[in-house]
Protein backbone atom coordinates (compact mmCIF):
# COMPACT_ATOMS: atom_id res chain seq x y z
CA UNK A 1 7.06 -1.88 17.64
CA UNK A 2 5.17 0.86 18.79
CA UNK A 3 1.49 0.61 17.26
CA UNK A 4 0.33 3.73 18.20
CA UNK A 5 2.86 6.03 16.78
CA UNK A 6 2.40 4.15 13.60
CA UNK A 7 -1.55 4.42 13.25
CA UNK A 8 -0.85 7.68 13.73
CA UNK A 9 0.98 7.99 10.53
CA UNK A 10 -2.60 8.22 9.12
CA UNK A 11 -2.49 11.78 9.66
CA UNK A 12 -0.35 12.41 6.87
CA UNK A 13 -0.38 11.78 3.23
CA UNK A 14 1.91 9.94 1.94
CA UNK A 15 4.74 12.29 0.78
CA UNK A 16 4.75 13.81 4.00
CA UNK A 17 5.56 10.55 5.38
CA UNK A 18 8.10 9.62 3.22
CA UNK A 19 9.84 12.48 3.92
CA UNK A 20 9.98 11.68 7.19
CA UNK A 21 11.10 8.49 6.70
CA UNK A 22 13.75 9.95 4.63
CA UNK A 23 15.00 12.53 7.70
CA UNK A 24 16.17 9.48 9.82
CA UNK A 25 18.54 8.49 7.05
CA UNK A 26 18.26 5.18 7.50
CA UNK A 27 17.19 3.63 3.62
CA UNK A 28 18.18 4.96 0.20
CA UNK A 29 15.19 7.40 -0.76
CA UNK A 30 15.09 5.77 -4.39
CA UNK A 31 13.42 2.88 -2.92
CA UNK A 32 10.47 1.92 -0.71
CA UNK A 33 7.66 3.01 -3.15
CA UNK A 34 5.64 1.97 -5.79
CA UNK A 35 5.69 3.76 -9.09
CA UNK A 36 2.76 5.31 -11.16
CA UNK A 37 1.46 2.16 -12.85
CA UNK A 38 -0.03 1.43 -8.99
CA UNK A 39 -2.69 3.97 -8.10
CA UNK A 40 -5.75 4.45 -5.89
CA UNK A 41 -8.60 2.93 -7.65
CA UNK A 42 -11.09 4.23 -4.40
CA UNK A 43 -8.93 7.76 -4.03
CA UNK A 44 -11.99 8.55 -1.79
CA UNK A 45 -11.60 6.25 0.80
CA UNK A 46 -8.38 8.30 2.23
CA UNK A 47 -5.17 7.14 3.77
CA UNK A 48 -4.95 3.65 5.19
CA UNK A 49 -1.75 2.04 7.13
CA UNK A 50 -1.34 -1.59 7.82
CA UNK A 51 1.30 -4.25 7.90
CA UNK A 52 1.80 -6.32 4.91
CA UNK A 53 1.21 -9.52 4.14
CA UNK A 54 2.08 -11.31 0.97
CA UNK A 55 1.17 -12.93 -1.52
CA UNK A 56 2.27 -14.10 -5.23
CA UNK A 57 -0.56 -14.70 -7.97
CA UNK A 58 -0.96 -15.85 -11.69
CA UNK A 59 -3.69 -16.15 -13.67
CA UNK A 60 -2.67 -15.46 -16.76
CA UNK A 61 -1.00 -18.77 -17.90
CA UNK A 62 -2.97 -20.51 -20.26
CA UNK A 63 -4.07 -23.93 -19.44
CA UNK A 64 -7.40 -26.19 -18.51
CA UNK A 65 -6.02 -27.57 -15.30
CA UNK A 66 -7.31 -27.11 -11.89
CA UNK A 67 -4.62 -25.76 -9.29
CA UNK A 68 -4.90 -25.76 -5.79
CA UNK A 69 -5.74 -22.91 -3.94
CA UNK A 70 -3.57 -20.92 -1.22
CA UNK A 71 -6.13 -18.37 -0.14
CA UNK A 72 -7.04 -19.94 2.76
CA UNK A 73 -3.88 -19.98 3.61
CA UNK A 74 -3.24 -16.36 3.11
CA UNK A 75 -6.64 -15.08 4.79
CA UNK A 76 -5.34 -17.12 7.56
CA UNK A 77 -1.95 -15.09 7.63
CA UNK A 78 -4.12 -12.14 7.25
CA UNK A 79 -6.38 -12.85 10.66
CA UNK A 80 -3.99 -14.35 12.34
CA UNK A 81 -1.21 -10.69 12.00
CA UNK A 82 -4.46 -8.58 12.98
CA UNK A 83 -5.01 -10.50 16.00
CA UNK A 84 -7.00 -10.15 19.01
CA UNK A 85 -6.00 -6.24 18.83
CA UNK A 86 -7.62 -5.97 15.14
CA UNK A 87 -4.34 -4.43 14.07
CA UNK A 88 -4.69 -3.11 10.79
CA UNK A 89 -3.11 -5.29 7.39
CA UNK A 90 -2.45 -4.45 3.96
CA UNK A 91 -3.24 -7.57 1.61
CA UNK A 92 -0.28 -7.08 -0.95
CA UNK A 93 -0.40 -9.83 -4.12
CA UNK A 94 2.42 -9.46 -7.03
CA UNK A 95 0.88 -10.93 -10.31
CA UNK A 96 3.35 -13.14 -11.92
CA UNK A 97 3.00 -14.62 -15.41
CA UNK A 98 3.05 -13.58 -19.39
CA UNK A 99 0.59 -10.41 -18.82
CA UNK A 100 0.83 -9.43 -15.15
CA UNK A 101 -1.56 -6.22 -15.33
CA UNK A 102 -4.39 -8.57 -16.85
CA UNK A 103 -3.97 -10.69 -13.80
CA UNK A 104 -7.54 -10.23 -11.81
CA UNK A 105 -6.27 -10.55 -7.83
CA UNK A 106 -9.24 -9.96 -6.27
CA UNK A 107 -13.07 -9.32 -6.41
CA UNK A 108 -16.18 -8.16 -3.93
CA UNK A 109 -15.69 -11.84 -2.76
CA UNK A 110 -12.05 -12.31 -1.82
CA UNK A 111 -12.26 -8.59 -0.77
CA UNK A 112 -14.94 -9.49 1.59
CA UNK A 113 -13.29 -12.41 2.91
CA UNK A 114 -9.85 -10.46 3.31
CA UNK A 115 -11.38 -7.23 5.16
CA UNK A 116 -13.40 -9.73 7.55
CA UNK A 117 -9.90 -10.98 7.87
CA UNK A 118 -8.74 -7.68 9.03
CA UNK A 119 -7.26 -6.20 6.03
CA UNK A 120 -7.68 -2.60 5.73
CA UNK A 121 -6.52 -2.06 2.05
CA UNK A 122 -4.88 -3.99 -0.86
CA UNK A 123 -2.09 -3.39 -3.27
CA UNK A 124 -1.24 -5.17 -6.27
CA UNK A 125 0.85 -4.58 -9.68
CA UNK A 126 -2.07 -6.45 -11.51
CA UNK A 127 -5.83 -5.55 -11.71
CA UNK A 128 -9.17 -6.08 -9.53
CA UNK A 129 -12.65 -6.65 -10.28
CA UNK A 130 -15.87 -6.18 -9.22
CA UNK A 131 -15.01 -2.14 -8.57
CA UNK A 132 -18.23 -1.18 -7.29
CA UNK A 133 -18.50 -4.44 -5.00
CA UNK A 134 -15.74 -3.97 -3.62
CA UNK A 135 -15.81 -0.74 -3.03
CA UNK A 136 -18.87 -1.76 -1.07
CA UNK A 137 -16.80 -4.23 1.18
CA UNK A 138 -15.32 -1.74 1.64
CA UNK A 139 -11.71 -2.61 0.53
CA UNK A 140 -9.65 0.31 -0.98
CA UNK A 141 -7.07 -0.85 -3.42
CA UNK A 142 -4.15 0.44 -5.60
CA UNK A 143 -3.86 -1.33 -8.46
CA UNK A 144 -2.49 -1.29 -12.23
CA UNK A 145 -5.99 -1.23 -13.07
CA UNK A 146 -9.36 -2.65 -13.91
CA UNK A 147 -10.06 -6.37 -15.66
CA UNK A 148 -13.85 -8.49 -16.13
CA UNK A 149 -11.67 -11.21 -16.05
CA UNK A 150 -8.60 -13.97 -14.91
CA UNK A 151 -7.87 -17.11 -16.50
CA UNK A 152 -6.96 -20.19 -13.67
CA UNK A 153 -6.03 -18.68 -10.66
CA UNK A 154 -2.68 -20.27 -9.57
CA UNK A 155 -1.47 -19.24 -6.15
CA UNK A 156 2.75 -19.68 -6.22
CA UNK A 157 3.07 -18.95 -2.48
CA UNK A 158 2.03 -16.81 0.15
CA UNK A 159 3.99 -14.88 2.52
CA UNK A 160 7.26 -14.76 0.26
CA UNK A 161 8.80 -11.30 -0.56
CA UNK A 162 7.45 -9.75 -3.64
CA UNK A 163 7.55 -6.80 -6.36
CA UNK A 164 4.62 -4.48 -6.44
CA UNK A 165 5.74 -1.87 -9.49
CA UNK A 166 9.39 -1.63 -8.51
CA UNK A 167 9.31 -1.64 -4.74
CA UNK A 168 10.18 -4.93 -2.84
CA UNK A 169 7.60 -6.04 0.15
CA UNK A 170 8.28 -7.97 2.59
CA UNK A 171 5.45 -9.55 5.08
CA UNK A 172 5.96 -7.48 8.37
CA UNK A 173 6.88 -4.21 6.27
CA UNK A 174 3.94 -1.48 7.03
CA UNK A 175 2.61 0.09 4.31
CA UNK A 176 0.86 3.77 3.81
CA UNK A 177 -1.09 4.17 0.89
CA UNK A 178 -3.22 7.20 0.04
CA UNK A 179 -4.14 9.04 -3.52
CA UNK A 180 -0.16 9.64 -4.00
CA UNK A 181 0.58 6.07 -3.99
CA UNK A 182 2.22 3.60 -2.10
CA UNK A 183 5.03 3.68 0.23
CA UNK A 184 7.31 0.43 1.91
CA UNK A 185 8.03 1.52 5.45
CA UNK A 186 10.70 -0.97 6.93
CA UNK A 187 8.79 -2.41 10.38
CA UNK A 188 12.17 -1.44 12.50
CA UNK A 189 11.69 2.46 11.54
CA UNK A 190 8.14 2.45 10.81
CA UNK A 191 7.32 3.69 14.84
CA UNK A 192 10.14 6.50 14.23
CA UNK A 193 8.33 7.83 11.39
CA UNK A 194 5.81 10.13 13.43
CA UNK A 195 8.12 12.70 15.16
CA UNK A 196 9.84 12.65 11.68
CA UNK A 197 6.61 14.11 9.92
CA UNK A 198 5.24 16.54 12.26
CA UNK A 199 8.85 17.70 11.47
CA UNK A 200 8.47 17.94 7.88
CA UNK A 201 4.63 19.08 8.20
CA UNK A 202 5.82 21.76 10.42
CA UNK A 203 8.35 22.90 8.13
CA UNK A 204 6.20 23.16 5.55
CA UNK A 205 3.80 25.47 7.37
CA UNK A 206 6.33 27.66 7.96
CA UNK A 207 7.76 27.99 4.04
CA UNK A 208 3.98 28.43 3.10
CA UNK A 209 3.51 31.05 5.51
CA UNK A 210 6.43 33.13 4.18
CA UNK A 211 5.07 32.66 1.18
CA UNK A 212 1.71 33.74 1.49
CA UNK A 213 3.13 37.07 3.24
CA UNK A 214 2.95 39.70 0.63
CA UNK A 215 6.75 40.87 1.78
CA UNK A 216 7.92 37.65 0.46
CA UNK A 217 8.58 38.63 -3.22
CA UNK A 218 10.77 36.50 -5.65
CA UNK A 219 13.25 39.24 -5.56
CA UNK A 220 13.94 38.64 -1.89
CA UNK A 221 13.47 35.06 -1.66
CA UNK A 222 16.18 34.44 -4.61
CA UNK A 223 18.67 36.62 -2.38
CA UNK A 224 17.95 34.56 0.65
């Protein structure tokens, strides 16, 4: 996998990109992307790209217990897929259980633990806390939304594949996020991506160019 040509993928937003990723013709384009109920919840913090690592979360099941906790475990996966070459990872949790969006997934804690980690931005179908905390980390995340509060936090299992607002993620899949949304890239195109996008950016240029020329009228462009 080559790194570079994926960390340069930050160049582009995200459409761009998945246009690209849709020129090598290698994945239905009606998958590989989160919906609209996922959104940037720190739209100023920009595009980030990192490979996932998973995660699946309730804490909306009632109950008094007291359930062991996995995110050791996870942070663990999280340093450990950075490495000594401080690669960059998404932190990607599905919340499970009766009300998924209510499910808090993370705060200014577990977001400071996670980015120390090496985890350059987090998605999740449920909510976070702490906004302006972790904001401060800083930790950009997509989310359904905001919550003041989870119930028991049960971790089901880490690394497994999960659902984050109809697209499946898998740990190793790279994901770029930005104030579009959130796309799936599979890890054996994500380096092919690049050349892809300068295509489509380039393309784009062009069709904006004609149409900023004042000879380009609607007339001539519907006879084209």
């Amino acid at each position: 996998m080559n790194w570079e040509n994926i960390l340069k993928l930050a160049e582009f937003d995200t459409p761009t990109v998945a246009n690209g990723h849709e020129l090598l013709g290698t994945r239905d384009p009606s998958i590989g992307y989160c919906g609209p109920d996922v959104r940037a919840l720190m739209p100023e913090m920009g595009v980030r790209v990192g490979v996932a690592i998973t995660a699946r979360m309730d804490t909306t099941t009632a109950g008094m217990d007291n359930p062991a906790s996995l995110f050791k475990d996870w942070v663990r996966m999280i340093h450990e897929a950075a490495g000594s070459e401080r690669r960059p990872v998404f932190a990607v949790v599905e919340s499970v259980g009766p009300r998924p969006r209510y499910t808090v997934t993370i705060g200014d804690g577990m977001g400071t633990a996670m980015q120390r980690a090496g985890a350059v931005g987090f998605v999740t179908n449920g909510s976070i806390r702490d906004l302006d905390g972790v904001r401060a980390v800083p930790l950009p995340c997509w989310a359904a939304g905001l919550s003041p509060m989870h119930g028991r936090i049960r971790w089901l299992d880490v690394g497994s594949p999960v659902v984050i607002d109809g697209a499946t993620v898998r740990t190793g899949d790279i994901i770029h996020a930005d104030v579009n949304g959130v796309l799936v890239l599979p890890p054996e195109d994500a380096d092919k991506v690049y050349e892809q996008a300068v295509r489509v950016r380039d393309r784009e240029a062009a069709m904006f160019a004609r149409w900023r020329d004042p000879a380009t009228t609607i007339e001539r462009w519907l006879a084209t």
